[in-house]
N, C-alpha and C. Protein backbone atom coordinates (compact mmCIF):
# COMPACT_ATOMS: atom_id res chain seq x y z
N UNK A 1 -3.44 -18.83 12.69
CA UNK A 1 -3.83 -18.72 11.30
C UNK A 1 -2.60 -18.46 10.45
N UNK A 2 -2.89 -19.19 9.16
CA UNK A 2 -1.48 -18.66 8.48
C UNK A 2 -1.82 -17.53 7.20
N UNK A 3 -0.69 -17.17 6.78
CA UNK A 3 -0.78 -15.51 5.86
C UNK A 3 -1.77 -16.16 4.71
N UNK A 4 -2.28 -17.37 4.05
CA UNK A 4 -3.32 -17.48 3.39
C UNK A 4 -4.47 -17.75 3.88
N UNK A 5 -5.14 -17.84 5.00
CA UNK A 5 -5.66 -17.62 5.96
C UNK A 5 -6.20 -16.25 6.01
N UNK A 6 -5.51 -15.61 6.48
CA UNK A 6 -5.89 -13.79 6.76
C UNK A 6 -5.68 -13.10 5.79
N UNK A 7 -4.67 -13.44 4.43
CA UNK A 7 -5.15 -12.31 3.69
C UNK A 7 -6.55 -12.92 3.21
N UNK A 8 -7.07 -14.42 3.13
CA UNK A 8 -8.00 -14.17 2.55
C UNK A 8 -9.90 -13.29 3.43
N UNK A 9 -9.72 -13.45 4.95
CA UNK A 9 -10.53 -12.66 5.45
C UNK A 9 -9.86 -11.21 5.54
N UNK A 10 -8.53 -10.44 5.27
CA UNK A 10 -8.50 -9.56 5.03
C UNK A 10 -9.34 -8.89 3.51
N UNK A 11 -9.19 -9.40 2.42
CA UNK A 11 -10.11 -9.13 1.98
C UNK A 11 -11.13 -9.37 1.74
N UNK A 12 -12.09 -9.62 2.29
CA UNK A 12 -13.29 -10.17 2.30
C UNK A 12 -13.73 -9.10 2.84
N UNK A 13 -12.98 -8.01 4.22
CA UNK A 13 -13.66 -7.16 4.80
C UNK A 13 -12.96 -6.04 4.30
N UNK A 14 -11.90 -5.59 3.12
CA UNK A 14 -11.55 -4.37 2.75
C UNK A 14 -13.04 -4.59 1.84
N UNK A 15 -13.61 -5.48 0.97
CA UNK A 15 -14.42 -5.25 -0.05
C UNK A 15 -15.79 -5.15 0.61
N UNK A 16 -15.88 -5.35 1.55
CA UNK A 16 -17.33 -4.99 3.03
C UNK A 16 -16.91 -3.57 2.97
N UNK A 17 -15.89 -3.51 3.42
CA UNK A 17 -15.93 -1.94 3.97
C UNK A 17 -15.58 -0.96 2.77
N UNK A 18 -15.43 -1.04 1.50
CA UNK A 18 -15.29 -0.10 0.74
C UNK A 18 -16.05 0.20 0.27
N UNK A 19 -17.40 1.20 0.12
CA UNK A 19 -18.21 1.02 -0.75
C UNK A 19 -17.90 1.97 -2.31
N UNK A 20 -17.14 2.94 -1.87
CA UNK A 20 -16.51 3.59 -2.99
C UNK A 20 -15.77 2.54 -4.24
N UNK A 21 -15.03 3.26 -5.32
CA UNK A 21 -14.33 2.78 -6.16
C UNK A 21 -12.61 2.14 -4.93
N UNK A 22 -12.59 1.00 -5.42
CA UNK A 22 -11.17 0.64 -4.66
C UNK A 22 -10.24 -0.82 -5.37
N UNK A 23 -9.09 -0.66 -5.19
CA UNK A 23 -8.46 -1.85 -6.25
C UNK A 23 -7.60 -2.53 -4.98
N UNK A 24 -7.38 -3.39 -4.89
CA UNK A 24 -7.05 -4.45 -4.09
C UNK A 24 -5.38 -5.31 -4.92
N UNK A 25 -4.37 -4.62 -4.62
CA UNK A 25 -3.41 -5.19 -5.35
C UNK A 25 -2.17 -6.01 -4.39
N UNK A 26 -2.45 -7.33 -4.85
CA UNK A 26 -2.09 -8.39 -4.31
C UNK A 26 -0.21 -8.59 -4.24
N UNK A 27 0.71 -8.78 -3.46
CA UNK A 27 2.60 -8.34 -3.51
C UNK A 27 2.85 -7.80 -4.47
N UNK A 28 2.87 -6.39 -4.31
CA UNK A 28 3.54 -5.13 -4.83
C UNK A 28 4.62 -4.90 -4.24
N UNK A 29 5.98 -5.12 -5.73
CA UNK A 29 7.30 -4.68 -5.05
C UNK A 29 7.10 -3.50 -4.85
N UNK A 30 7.89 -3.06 -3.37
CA UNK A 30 8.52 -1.56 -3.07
C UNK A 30 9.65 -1.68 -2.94
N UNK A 31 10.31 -1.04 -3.42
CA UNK A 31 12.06 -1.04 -2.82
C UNK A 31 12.60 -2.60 -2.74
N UNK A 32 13.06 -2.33 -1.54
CA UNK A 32 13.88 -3.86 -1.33
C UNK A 32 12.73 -4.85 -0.85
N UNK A 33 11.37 -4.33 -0.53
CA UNK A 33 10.47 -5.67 0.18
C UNK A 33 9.16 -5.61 -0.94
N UNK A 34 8.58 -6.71 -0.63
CA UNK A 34 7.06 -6.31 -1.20
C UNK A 34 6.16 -6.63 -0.07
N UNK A 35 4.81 -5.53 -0.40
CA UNK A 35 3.83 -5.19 0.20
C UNK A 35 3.11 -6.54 -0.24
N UNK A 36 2.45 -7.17 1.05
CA UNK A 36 1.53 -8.26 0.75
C UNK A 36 0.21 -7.94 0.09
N UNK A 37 -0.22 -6.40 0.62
CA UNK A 37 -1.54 -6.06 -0.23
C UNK A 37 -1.49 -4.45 -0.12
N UNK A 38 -2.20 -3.97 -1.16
CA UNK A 38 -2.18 -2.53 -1.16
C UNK A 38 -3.41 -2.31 -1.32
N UNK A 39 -4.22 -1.51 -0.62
CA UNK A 39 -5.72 -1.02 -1.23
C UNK A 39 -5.56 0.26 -1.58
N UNK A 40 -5.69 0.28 -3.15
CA UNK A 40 -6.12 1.92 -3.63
C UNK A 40 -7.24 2.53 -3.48
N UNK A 41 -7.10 3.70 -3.24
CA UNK A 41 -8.41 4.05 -2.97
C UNK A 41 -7.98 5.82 -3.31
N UNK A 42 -8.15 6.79 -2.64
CA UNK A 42 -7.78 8.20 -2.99
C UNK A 42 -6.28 8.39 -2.39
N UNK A 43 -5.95 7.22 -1.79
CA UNK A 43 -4.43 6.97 -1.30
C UNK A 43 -3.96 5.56 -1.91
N UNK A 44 -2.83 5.40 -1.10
CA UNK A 44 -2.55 4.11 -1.02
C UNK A 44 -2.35 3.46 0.37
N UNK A 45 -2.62 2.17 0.43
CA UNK A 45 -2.84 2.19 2.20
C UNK A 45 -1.77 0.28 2.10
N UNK A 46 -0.47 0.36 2.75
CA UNK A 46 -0.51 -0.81 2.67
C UNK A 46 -0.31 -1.95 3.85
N UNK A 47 -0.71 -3.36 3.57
CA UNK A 47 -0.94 -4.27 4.70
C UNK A 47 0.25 -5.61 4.32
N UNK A 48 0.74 -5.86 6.06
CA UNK A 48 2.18 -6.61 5.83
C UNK A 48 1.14 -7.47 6.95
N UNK A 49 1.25 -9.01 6.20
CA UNK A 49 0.59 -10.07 7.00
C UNK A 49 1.83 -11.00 7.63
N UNK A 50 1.50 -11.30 8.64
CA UNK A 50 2.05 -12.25 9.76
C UNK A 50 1.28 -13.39 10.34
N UNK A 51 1.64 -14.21 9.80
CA UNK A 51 1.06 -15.26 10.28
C UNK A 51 1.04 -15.63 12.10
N UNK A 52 0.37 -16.88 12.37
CA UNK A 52 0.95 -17.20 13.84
C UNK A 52 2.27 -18.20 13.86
N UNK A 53 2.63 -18.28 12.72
CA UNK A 53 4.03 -19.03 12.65
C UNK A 53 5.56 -18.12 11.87
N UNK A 54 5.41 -17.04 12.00
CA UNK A 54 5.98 -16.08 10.92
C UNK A 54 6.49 -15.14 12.09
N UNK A 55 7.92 -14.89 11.91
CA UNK A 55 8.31 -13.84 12.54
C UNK A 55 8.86 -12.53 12.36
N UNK A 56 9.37 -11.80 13.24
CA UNK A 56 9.52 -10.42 12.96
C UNK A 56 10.69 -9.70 12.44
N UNK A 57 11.28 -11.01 12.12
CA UNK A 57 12.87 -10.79 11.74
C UNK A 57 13.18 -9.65 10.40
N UNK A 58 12.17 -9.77 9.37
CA UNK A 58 12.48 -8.67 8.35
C UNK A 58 11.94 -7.52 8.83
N UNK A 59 10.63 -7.84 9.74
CA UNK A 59 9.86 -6.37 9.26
C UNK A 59 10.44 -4.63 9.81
N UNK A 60 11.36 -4.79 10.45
CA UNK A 60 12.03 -3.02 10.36
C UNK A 60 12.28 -3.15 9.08
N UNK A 61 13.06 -3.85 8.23
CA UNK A 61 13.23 -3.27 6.83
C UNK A 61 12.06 -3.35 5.69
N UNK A 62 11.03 -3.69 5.88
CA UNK A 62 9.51 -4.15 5.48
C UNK A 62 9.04 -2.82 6.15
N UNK A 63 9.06 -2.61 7.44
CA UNK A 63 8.49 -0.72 7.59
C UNK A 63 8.68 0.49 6.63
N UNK A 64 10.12 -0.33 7.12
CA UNK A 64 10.95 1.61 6.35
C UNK A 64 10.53 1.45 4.77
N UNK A 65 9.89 0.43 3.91
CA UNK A 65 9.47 0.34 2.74
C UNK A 65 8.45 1.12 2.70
N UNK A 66 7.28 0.27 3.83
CA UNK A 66 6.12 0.60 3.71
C UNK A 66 5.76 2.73 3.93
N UNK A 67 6.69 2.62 4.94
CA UNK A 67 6.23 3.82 5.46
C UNK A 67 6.48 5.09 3.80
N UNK A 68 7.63 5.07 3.13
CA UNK A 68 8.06 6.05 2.20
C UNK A 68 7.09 5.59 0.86
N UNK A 69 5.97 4.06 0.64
CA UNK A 69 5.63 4.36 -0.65
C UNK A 69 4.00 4.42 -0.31
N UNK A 70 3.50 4.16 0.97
CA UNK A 70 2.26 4.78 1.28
C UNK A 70 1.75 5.43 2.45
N UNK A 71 0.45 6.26 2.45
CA UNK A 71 0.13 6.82 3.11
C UNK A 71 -0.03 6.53 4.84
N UNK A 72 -0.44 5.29 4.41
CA UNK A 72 -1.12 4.39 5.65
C UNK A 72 -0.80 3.17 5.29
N UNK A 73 -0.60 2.69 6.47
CA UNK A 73 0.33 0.97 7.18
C UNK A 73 -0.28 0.46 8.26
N UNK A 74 -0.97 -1.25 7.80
CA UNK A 74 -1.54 -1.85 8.74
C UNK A 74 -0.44 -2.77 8.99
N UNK A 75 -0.18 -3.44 10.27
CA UNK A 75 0.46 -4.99 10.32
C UNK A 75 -0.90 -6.00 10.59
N UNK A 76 -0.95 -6.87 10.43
CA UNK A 76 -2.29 -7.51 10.36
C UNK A 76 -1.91 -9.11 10.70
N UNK A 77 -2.19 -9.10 11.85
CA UNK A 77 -1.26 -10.56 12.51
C UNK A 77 -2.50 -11.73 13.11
N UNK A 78 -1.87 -13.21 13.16
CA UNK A 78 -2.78 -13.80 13.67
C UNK A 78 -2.97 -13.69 15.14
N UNK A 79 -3.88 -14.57 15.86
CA UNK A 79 -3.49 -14.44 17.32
C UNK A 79 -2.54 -14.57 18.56
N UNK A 80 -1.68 -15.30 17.72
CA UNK A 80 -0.39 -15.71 18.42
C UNK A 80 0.30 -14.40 18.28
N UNK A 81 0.10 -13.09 17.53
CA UNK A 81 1.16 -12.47 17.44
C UNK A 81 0.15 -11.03 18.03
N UNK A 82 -0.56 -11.13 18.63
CA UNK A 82 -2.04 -10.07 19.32
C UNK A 82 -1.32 -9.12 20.44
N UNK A 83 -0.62 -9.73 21.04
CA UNK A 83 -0.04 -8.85 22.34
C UNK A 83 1.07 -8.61 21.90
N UNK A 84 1.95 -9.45 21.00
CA UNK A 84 3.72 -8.32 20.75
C UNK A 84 3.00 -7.49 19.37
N UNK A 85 2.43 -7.32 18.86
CA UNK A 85 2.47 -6.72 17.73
C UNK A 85 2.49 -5.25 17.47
N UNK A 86 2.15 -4.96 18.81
CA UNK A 86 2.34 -3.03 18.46
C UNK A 86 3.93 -3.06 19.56
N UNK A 87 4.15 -3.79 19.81
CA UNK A 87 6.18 -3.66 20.23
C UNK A 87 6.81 -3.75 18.60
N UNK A 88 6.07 -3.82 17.46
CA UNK A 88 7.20 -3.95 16.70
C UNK A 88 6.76 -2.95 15.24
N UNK A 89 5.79 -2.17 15.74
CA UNK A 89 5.79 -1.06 14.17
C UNK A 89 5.06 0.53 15.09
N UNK A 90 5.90 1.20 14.15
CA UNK A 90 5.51 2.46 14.95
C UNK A 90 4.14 2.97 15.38
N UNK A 91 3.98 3.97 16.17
CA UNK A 91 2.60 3.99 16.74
C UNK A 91 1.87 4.51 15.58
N UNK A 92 2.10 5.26 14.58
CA UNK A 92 1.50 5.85 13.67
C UNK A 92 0.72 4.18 12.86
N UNK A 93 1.53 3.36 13.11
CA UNK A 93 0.57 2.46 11.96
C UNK A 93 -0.47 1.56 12.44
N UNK A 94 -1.15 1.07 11.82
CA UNK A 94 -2.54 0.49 12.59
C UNK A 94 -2.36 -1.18 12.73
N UNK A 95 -3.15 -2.04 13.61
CA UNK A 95 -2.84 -3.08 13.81
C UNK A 95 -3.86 -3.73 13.65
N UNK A 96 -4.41 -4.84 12.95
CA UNK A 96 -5.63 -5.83 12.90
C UNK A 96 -5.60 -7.25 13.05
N UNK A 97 -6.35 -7.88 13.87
CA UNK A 97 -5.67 -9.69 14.67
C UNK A 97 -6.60 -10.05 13.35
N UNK A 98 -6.43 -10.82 12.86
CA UNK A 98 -6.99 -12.18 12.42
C UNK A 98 -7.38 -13.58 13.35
N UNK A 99 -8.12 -13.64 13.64
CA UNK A 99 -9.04 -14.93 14.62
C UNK A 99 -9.84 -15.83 14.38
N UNK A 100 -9.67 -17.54 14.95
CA UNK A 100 -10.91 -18.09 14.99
C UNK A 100 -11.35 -17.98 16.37
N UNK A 101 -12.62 -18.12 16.54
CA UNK A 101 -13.25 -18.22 17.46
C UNK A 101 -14.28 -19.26 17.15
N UNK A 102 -15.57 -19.41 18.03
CA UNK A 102 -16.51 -20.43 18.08
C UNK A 102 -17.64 -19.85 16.82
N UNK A 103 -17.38 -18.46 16.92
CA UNK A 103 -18.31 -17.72 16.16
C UNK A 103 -18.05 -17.77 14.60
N UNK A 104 -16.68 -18.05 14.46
CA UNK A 104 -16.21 -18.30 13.02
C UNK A 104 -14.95 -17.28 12.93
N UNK A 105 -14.09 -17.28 11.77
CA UNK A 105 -12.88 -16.27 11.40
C UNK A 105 -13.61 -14.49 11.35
N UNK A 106 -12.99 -14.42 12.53
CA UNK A 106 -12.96 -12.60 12.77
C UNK A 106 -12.00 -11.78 12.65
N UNK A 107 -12.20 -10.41 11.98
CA UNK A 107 -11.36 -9.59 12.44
C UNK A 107 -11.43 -8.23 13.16
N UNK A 108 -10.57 -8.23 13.57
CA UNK A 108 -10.31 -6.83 15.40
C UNK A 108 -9.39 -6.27 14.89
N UNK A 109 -10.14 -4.40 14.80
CA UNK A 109 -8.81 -3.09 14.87
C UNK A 109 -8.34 -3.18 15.58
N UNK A 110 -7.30 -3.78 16.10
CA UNK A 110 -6.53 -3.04 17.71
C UNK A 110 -5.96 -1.67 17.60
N UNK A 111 -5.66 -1.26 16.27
CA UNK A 111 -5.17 0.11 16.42
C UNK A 111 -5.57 0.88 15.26
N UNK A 112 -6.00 2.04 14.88
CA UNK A 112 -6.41 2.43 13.57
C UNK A 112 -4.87 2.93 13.11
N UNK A 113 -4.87 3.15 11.64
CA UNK A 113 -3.44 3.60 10.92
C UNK A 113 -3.74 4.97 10.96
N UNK A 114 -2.63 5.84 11.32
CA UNK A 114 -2.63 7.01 11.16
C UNK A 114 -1.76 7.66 10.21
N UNK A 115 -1.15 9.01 9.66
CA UNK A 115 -0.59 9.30 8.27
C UNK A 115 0.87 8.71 8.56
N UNK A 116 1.38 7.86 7.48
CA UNK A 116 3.11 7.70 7.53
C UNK A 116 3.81 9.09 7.51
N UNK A 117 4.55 9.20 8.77
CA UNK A 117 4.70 11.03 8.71
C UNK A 117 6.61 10.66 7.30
N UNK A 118 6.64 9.73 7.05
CA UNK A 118 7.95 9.65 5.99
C UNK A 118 7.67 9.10 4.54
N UNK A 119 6.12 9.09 3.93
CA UNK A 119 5.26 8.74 3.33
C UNK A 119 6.43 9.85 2.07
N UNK A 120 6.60 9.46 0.79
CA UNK A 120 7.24 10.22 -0.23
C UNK A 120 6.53 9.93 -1.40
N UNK A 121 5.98 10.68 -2.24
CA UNK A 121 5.13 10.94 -3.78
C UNK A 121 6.07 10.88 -4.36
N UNK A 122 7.41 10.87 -4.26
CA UNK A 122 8.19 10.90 -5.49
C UNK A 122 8.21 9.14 -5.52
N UNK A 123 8.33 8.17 -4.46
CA UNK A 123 8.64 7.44 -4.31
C UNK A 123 7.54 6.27 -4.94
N UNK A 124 6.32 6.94 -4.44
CA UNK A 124 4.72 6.52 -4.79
C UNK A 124 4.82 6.49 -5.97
N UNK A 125 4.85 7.56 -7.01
CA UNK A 125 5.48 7.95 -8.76
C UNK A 125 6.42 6.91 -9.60
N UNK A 126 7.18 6.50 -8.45
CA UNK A 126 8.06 5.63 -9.26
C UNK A 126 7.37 4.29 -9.21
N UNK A 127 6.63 3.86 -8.75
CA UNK A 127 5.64 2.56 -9.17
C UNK A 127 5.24 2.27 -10.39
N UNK A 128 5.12 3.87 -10.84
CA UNK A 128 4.10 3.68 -12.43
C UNK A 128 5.37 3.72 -13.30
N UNK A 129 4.74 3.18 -14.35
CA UNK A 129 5.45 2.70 -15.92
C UNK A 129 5.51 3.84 -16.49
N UNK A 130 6.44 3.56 -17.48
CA UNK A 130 6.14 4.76 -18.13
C UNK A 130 5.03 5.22 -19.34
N UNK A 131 4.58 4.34 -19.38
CA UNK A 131 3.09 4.71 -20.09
C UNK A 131 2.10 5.31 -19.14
N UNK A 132 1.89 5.15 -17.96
CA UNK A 132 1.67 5.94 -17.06
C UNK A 132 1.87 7.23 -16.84
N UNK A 133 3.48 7.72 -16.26
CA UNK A 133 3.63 8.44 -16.03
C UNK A 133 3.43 10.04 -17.16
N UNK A 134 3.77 9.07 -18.62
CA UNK A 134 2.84 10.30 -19.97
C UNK A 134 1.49 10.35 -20.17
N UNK A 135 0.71 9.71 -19.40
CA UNK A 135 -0.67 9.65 -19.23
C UNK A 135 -0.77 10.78 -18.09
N UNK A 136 -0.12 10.74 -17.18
CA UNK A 136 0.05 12.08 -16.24
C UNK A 136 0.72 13.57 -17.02
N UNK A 137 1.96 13.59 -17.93
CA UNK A 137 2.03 14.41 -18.49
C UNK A 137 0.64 14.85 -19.20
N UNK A 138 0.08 14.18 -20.45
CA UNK A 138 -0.92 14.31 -20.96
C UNK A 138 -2.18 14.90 -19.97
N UNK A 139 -2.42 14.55 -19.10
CA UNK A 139 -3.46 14.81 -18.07
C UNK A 139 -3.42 16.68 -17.87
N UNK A 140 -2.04 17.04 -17.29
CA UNK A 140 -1.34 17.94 -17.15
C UNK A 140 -1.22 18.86 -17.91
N UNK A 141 -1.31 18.86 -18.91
CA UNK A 141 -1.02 19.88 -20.69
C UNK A 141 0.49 19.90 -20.73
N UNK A 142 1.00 19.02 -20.16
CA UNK A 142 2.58 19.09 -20.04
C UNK A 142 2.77 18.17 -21.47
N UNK A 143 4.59 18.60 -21.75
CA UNK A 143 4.83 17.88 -22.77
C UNK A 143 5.17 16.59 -22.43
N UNK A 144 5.48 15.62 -23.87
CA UNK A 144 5.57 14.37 -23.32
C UNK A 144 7.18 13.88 -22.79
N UNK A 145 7.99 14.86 -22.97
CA UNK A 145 9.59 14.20 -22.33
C UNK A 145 9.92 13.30 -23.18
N UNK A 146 10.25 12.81 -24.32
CA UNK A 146 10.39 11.89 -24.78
C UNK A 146 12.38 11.75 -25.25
N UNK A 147 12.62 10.63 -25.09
CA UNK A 147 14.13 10.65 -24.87
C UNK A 147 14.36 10.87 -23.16
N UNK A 148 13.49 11.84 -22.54
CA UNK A 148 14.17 11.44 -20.86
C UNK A 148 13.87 10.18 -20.51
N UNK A 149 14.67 10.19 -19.08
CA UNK A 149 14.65 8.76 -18.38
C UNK A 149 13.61 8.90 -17.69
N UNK A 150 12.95 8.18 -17.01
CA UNK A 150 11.48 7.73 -15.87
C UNK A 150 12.03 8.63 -14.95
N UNK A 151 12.97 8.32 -14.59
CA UNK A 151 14.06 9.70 -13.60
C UNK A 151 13.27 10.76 -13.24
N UNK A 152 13.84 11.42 -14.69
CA UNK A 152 13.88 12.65 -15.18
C UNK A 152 12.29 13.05 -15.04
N UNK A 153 11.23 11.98 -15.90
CA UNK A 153 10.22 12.17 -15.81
C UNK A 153 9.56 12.37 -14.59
N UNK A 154 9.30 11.71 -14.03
CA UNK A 154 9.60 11.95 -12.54
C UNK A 154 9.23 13.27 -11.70
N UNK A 155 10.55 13.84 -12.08
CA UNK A 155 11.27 15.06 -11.16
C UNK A 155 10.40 16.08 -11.78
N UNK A 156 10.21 16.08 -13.31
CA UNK A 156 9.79 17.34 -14.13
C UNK A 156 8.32 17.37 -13.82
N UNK A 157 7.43 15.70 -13.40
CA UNK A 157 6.29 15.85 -12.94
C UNK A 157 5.92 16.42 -11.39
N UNK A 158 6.57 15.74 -10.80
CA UNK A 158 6.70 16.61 -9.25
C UNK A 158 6.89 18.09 -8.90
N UNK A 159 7.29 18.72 -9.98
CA UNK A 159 7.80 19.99 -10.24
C UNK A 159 6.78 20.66 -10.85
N UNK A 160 6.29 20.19 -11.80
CA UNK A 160 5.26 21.26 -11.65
C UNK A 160 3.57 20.56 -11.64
N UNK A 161 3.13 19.43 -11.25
CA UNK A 161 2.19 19.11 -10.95
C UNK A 161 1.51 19.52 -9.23
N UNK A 162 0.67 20.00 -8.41
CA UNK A 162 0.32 20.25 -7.45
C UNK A 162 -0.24 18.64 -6.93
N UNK A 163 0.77 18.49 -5.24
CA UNK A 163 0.48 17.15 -4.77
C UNK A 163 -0.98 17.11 -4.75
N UNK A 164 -1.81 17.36 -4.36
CA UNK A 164 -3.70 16.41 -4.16
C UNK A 164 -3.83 16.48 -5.67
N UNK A 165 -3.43 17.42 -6.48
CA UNK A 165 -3.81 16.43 -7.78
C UNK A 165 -2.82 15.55 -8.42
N UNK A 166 -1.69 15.63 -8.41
CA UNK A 166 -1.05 14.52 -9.02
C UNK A 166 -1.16 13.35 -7.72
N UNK A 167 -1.80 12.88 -6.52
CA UNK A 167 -2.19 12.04 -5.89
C UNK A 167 -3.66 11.06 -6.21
N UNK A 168 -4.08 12.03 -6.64
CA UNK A 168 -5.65 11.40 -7.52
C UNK A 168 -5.28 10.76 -8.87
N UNK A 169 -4.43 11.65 -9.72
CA UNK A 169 -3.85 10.64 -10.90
C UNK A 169 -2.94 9.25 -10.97
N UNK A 170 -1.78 9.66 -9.46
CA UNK A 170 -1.17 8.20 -9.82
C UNK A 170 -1.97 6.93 -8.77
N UNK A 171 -3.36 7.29 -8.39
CA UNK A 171 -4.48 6.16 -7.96
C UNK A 171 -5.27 5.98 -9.17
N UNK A 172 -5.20 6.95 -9.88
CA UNK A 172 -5.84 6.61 -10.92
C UNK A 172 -5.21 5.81 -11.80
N UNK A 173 -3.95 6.02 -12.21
CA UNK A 173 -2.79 5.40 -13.07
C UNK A 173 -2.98 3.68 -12.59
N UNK A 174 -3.18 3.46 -11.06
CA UNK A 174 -3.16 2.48 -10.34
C UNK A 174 -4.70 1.39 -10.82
N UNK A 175 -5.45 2.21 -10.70
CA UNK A 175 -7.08 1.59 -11.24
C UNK A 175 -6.99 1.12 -12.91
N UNK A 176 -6.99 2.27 -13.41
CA UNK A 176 -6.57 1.33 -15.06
C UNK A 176 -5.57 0.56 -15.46
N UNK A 177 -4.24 0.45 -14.55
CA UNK A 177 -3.14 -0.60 -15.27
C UNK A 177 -3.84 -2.05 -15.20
N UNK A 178 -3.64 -2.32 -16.46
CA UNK A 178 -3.76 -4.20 -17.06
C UNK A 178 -3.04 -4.84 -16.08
N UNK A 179 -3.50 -5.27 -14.41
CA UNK A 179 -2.91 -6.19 -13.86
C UNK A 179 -2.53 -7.41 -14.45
N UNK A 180 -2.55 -7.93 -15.66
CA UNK A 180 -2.70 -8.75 -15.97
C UNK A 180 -1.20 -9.11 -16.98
N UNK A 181 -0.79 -7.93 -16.88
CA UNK A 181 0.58 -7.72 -17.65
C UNK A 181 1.85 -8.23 -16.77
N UNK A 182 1.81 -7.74 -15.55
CA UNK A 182 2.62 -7.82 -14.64
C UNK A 182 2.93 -9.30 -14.41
């Protein structure tokens, strides 16, 4: 199968299996790579697709992305890539085949994702705009920083915001941005 192939039964079954509020955001730069899909949800969880013709040549530097801007990391490969695929991302992250069979296009956990133990909120923070990130001041009773850099903003939010709630705001920040801007 190829990566338009599986992301499109990848989501077909994040939106089966979510029944909560959840946003589905399609190559999101991180750092030096982009994430093929991110599902928001009370985290961020993200998924790096591999086709059965696609190899493994970037993905250590496609990890070390994934692992510092979310919580949780699937690799999500076709069948050609079913047996090397947990030789090439740490055990903490989860693995899902994409398949045809006789029965039709399936998909198989082979491994569930467990927490990115190098997962960074400062790093998560720097995603949002800065209309965002004063929507978090504002949230906060904090002032608005105006004249600092996103930087700055940043640091002064991490500092005195408490992580599980400034983690619910920048998913929230994530649900209302105008994808449509980008």
């Amino acid at each position: 199968m190829n990566d338009h192939e599986i992301r499109e039964t990848l989501c077909k079954c994040i939106e089966y299996i979510h029944r909560e509020k959840f946003r589905i955001i399609d190559e999101l730069v991180i750092g030096k790579a982009r994430a093929d899909i991110v599902v928001v949800t009370d985290s961020l969880t993200g998924y790096e697709i591999k086709g059965d013709g696609d190899s493994y040549s970037r993905l250590p530097g496609q990890i070390e992305e994934y692992d510092r801007y979310f919580q949780r990391n699937y690799l999500v490969v076709g069948a050609n890539h079913r047996t090397t695929a947990p030789q090439h991302v740490p055990p903490y992250w989860g693995i899902l085949c994409v398949s045809e069979s006789e029965k039709g296009v399936q998909m198989e956990t082979i491994r569930e994702a467990g927490q990115s133990p190098k997962y960074s909120q400062k790093k998560q923070l720097s995603l949002l705009w800065r209309k965002e990130l004063v929507n978090i001041l504002k949230a906060n009773s904090l002032p608005k920083c105006s004249g600092k850099t996103k930087a700055n903003i940043r640091k002064y939010i991490l500092e005195r915001v408490p992580k599980d709630i400034l983690q619910k705001q920048i998913c929230e920040e994530f649900f209302e941005r105008d994808w449509t801007l980008v």
